[in-house]
Every structure is written in C-alpha cells, then in structure tokens.
N, C-alpha and C. Protein backbone atom coordinates (compact mmCIF):
# COMPACT_ATOMS: atom_id res chain seq x y z
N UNK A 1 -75.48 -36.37 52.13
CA UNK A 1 -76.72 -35.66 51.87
C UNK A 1 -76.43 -34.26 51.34
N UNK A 2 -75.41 -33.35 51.99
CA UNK A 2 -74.98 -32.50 51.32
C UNK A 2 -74.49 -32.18 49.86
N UNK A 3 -74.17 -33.12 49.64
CA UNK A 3 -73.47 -33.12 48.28
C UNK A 3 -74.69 -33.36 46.88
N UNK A 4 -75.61 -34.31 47.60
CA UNK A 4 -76.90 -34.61 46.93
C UNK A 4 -77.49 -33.47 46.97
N UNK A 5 -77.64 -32.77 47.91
CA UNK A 5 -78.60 -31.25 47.76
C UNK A 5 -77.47 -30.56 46.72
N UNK A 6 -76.55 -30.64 46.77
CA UNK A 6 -75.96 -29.45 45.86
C UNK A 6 -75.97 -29.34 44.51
N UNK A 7 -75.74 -31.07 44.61
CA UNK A 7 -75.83 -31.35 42.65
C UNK A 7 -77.38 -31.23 42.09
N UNK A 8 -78.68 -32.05 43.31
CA UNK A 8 -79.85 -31.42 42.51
C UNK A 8 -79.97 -29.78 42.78
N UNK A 9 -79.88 -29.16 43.67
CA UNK A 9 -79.55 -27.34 43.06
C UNK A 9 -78.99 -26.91 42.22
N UNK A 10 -77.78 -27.77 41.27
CA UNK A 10 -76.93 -27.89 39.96
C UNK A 10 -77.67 -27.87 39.09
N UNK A 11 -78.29 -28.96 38.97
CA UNK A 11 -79.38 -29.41 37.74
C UNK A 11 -80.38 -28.32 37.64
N UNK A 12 -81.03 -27.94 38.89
CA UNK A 12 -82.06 -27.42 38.71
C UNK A 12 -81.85 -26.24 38.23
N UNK A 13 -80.60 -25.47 38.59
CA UNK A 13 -79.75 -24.03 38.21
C UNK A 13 -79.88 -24.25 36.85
N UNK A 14 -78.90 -25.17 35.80
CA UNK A 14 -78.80 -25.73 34.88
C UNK A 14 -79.66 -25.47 33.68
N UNK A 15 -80.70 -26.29 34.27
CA UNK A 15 -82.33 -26.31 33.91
C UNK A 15 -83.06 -25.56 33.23
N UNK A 16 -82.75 -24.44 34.44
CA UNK A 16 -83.45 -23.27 34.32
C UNK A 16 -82.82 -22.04 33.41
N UNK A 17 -81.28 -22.17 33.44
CA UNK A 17 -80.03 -21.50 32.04
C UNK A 17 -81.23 -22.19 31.07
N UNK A 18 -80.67 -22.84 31.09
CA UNK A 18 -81.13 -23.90 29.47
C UNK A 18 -82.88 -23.29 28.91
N UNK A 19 -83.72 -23.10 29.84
CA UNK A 19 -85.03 -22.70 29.04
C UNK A 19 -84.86 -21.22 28.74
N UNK A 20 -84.12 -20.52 29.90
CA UNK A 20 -83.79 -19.07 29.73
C UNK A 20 -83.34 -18.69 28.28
N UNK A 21 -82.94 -19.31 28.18
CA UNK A 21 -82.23 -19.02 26.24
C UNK A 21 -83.06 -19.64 24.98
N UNK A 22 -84.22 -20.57 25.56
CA UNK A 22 -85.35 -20.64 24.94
C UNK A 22 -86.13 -20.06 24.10
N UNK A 23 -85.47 -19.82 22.84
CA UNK A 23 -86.07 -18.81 22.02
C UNK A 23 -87.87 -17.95 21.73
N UNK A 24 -88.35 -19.33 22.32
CA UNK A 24 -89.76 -19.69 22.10
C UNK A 24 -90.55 -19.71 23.56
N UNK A 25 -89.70 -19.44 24.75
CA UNK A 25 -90.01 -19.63 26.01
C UNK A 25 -90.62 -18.26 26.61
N UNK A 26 -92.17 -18.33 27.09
CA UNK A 26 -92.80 -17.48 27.09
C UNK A 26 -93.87 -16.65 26.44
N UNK A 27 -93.84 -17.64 25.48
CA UNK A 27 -94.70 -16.91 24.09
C UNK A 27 -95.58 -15.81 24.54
N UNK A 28 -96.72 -16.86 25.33
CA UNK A 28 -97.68 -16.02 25.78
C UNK A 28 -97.98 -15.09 27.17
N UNK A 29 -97.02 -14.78 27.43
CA UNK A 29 -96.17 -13.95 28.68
C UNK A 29 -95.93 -12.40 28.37
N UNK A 30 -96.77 -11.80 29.19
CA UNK A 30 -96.67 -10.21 29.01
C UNK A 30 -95.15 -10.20 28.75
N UNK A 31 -94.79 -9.36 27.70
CA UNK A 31 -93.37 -8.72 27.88
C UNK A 31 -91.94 -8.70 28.86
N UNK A 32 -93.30 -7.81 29.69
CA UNK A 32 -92.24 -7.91 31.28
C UNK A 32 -92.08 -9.03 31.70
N UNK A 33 -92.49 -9.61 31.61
CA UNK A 33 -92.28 -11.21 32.66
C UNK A 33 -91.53 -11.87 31.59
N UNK A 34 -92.03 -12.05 30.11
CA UNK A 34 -91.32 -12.70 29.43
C UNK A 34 -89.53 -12.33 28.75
N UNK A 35 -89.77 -10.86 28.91
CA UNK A 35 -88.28 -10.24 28.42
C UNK A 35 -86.95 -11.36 29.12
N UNK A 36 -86.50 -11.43 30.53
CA UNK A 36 -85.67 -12.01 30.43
C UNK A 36 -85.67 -13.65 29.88
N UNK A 37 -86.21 -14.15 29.81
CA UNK A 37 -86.34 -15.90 29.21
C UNK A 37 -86.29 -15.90 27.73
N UNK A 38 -86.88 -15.17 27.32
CA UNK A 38 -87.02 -15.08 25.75
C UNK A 38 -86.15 -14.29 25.16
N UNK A 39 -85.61 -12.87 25.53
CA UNK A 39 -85.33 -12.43 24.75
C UNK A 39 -85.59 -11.10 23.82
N UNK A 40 -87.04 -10.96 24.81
CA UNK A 40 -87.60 -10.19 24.04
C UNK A 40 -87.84 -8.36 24.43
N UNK A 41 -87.40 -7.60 23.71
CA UNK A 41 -87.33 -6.33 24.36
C UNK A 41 -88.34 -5.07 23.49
N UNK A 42 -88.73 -4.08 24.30
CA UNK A 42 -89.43 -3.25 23.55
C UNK A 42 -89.09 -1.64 23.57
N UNK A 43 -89.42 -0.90 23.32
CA UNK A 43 -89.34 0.58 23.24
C UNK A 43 -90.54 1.15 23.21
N UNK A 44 -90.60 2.08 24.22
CA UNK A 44 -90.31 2.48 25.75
C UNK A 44 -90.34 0.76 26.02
N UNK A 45 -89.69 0.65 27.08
CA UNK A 45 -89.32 -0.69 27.98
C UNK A 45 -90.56 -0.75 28.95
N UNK A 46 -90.60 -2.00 29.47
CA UNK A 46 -91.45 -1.52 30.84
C UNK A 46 -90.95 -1.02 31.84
N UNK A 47 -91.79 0.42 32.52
CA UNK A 47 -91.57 0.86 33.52
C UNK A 47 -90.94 2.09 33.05
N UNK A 48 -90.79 2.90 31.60
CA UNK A 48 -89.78 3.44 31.38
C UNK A 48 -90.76 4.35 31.59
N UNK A 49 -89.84 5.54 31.72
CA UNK A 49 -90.28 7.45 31.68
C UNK A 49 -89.96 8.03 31.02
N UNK A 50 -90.86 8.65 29.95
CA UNK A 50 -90.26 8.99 28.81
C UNK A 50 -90.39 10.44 28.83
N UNK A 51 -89.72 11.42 28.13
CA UNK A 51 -89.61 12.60 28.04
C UNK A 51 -90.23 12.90 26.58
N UNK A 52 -91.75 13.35 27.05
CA UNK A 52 -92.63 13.43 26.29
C UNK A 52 -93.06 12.35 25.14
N UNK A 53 -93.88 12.25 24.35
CA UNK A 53 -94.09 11.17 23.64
C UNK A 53 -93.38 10.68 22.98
N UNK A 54 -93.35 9.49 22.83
CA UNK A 54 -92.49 8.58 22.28
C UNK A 54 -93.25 8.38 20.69
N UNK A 55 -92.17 8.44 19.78
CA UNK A 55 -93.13 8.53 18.09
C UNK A 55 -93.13 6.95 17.84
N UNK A 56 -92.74 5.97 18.69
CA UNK A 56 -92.54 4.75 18.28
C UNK A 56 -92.75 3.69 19.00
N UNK A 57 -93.37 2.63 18.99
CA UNK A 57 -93.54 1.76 19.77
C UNK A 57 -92.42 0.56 18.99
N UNK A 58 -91.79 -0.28 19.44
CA UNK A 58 -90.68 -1.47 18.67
C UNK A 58 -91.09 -2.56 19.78
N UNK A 59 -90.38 -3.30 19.56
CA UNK A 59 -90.48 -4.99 19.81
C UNK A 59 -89.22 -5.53 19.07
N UNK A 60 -88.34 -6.01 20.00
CA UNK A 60 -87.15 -6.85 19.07
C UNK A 60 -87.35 -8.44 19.84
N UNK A 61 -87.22 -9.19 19.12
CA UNK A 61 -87.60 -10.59 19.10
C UNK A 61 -86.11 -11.46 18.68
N UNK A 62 -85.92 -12.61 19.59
CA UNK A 62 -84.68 -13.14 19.06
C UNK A 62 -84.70 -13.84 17.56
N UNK A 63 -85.64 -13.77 16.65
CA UNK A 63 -86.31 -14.28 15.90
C UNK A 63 -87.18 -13.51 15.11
N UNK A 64 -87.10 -13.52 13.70
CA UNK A 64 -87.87 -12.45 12.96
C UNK A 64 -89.65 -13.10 13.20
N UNK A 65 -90.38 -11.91 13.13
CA UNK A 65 -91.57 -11.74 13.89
C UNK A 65 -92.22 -10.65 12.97
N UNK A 66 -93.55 -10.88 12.23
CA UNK A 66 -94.57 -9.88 12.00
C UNK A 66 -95.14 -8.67 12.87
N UNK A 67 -95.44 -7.94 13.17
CA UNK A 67 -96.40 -7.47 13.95
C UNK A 67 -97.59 -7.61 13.32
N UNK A 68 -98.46 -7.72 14.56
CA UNK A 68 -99.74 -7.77 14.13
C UNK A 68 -100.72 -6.87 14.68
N UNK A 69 -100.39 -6.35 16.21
CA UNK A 69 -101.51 -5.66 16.21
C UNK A 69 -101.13 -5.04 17.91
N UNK A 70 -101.38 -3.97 17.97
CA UNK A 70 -100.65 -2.42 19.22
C UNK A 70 -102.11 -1.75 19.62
N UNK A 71 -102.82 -2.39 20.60
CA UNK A 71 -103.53 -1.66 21.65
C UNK A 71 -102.79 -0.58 22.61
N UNK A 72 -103.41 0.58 22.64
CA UNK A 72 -102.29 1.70 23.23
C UNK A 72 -103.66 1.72 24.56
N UNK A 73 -103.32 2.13 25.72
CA UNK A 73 -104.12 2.30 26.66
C UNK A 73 -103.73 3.23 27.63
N UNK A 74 -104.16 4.29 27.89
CA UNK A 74 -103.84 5.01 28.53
C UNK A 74 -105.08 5.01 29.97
N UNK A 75 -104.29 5.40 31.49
CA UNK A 75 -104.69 4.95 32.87
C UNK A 75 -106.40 5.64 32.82
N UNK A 76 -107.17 4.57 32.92
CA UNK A 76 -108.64 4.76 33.11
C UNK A 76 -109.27 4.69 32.16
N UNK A 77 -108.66 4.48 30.70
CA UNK A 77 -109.27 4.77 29.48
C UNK A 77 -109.50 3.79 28.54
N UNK A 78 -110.17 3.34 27.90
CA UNK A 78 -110.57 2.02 26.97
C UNK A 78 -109.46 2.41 25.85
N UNK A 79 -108.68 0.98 25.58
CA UNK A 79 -108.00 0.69 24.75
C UNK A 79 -108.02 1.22 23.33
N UNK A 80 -107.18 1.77 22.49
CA UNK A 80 -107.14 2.37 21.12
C UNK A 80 -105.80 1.44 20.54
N UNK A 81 -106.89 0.78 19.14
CA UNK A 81 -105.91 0.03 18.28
C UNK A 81 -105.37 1.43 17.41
N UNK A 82 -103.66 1.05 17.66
CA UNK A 82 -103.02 2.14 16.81
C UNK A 82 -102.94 0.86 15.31
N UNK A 83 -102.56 1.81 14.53
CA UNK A 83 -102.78 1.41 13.01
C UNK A 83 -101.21 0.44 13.07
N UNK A 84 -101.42 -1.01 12.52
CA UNK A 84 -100.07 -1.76 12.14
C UNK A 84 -99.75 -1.96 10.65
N UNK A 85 -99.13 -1.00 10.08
CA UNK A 85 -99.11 -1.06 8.93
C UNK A 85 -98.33 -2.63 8.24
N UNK A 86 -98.58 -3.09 7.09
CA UNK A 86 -98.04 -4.59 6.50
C UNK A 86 -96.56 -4.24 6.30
N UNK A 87 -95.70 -4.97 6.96
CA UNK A 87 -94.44 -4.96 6.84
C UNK A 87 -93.96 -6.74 6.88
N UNK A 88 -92.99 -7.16 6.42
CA UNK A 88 -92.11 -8.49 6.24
C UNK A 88 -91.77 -8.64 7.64
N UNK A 89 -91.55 -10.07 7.66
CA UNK A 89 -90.62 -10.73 8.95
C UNK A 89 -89.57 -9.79 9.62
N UNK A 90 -89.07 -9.45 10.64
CA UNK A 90 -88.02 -9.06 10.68
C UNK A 90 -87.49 -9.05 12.62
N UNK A 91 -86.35 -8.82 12.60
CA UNK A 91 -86.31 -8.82 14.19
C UNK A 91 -86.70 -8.07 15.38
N UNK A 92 -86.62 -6.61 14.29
CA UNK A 92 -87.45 -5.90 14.97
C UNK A 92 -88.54 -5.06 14.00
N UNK A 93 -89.60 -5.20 15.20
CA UNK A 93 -91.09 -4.58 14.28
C UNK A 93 -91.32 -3.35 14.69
N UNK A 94 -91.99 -2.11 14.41
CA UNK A 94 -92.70 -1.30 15.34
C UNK A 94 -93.52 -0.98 14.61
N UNK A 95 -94.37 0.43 15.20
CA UNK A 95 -95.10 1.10 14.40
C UNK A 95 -95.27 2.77 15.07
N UNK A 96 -95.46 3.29 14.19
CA UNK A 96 -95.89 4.80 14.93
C UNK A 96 -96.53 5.02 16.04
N UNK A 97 -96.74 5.43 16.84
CA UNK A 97 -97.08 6.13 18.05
C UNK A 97 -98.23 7.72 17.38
N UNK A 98 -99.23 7.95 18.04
CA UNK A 98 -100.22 9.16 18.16
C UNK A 98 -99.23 9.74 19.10
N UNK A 99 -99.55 11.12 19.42
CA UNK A 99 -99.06 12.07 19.85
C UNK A 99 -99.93 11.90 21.55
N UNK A 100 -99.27 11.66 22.61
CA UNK A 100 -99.53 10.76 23.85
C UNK A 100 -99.34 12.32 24.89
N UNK A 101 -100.24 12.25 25.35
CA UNK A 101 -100.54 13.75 26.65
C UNK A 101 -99.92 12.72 27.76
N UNK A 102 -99.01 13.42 28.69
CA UNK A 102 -98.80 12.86 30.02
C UNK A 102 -99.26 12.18 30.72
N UNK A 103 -98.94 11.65 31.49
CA UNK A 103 -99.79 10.16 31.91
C UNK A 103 -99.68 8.89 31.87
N UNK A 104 -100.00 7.74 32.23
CA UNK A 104 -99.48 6.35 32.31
C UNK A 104 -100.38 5.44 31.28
N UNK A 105 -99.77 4.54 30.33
CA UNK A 105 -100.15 4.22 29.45
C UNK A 105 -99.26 2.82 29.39
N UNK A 106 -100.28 1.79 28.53
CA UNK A 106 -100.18 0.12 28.56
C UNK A 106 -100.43 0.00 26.71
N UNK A 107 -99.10 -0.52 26.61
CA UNK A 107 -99.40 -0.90 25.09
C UNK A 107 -99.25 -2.75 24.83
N UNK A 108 -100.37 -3.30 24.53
CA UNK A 108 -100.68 -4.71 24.34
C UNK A 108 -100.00 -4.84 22.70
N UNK A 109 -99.55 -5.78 22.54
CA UNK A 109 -99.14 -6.37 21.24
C UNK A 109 -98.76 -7.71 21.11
N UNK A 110 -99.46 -8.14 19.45
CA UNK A 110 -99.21 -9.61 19.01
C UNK A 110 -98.24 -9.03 17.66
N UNK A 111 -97.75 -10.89 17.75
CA UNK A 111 -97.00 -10.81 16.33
C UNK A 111 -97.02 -12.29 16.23
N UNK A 112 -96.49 -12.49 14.86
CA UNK A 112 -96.80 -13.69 14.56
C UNK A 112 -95.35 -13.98 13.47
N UNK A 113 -94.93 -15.42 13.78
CA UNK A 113 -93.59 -16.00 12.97
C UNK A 113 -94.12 -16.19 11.53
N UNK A 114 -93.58 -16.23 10.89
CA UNK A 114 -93.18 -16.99 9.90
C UNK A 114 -93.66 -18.31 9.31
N UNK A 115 -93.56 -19.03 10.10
CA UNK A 115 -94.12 -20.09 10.74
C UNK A 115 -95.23 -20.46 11.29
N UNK A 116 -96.15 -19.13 11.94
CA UNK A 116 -97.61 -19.21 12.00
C UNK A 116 -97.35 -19.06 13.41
N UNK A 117 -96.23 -19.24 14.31
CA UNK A 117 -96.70 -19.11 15.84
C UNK A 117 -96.82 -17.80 16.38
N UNK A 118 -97.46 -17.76 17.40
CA UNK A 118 -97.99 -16.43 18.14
C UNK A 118 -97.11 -16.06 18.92
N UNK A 119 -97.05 -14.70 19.18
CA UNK A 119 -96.78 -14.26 20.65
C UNK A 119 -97.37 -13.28 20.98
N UNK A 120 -97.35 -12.87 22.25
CA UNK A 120 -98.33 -11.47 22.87
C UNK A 120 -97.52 -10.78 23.84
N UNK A 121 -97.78 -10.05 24.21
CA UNK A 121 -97.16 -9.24 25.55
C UNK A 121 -97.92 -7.85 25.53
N UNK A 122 -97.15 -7.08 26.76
CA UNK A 122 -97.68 -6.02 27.16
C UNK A 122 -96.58 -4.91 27.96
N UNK A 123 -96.97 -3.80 27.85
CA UNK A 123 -95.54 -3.42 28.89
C UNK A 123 -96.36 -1.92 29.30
N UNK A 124 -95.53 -1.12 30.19
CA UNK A 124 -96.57 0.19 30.58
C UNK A 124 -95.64 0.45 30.83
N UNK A 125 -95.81 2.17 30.55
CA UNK A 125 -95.04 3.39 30.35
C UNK A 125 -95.10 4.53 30.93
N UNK A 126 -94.47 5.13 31.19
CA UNK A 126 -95.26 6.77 31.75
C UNK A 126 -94.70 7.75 30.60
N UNK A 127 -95.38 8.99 30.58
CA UNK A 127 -95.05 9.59 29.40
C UNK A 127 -95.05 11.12 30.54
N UNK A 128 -93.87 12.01 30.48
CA UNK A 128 -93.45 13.31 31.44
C UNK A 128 -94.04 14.53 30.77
C-alpha cells in the first residue's frame, strides 16, 4: 500500500510539472495566481513597492502577445483606461504609465495572440 501511495503522489507531482510549463495554462487567471504556471510576468510585479511612479507598465508572456487594454486603479477609486497604443506581436508588451501620487493601485490587462486567443490578469502595486 505504501508503495501505491507513493507512485500515485509521483504521477500526481508529475502532472502537475507538466501543466506548470503549460504555455497556455491559466489564460484567464489574474497574473498573480497565473505567473507561476504560465509564465507570465509583469512590471511593477505583484505586491511590488515602488519608489515613486513607475513610467511603465510591461507584461512578458512565454509567447508573443498584443496588448490590448491597461485599466489603472488606484485604492477607492473607479478604474482609468490608460491609452494602449497599436504595437505588433511581441513577448513583451507595455505601455506608459500617468504620473501615479502614492498609494495602492491595481492595473487590469488583456492581450490577445496572434492567433486570436485571450488572456487577462491583474496585479497591485504600491507606489512610495
């Protein structure tokens, strides 16, 4: 029986490697949750503290990716679409950043493949 528990804890370990490197795993998974499975990383990161505003929001994708569109949100305040200017496929996307007063702030973003598939996420920041 021991040995049976160990090998299905094998597989299931296994399993779970194998979707982790899933290029496509997570699509629709805030950032944070989705960063380790996918692949996918941003600037400011989640959770990061930044020393004063950040001029840039990025997104690197294991996989070239459009941006499409950067809701900036700052704590208590209705969402502001920052401008995504038309740029090509690429691995990593960003776009400019407004000039951000201190305080805790949530930036939402889509992008879209090549290929037509979606992804979304989200990540939050503090700004010093």
């Amino acid at each position: 029986m021991m040995i049976r528990t160990l090998v299905v804890t094998a597989a299931l370990a296994f399993a779970g490697a194998a979707a982790a490197q899933d290029p496509h795993a997570g699509h629709a998974m805030p950032a944070q949750a989705a960063a380790p499975q996918s692949g996918i990383t941003t600037v400011p990161a989640n959770g990061a503290m930044t020393q004063g505003s950040p001029e840039r929001f990025s997104v690197t994708f294991p996989h070239a990716m459009v941006l499409k569109t950067v809701a900036l949100s700052a704590e208590g305040q209705a969402p502001v679409d920052v401008t995504v200017p038309a740029a090509p496929a690429a691995a990593t996307v960003g776009v400019a950043l407004p000039r951000l007063a201190p305080g805790n702030y949530t930036a939402a973003w889509t992008a879209e493949g090549p290929d037509g598939h979606k992804m979304s996420g989200s990540v939050s920041f503090m700004v010093h």
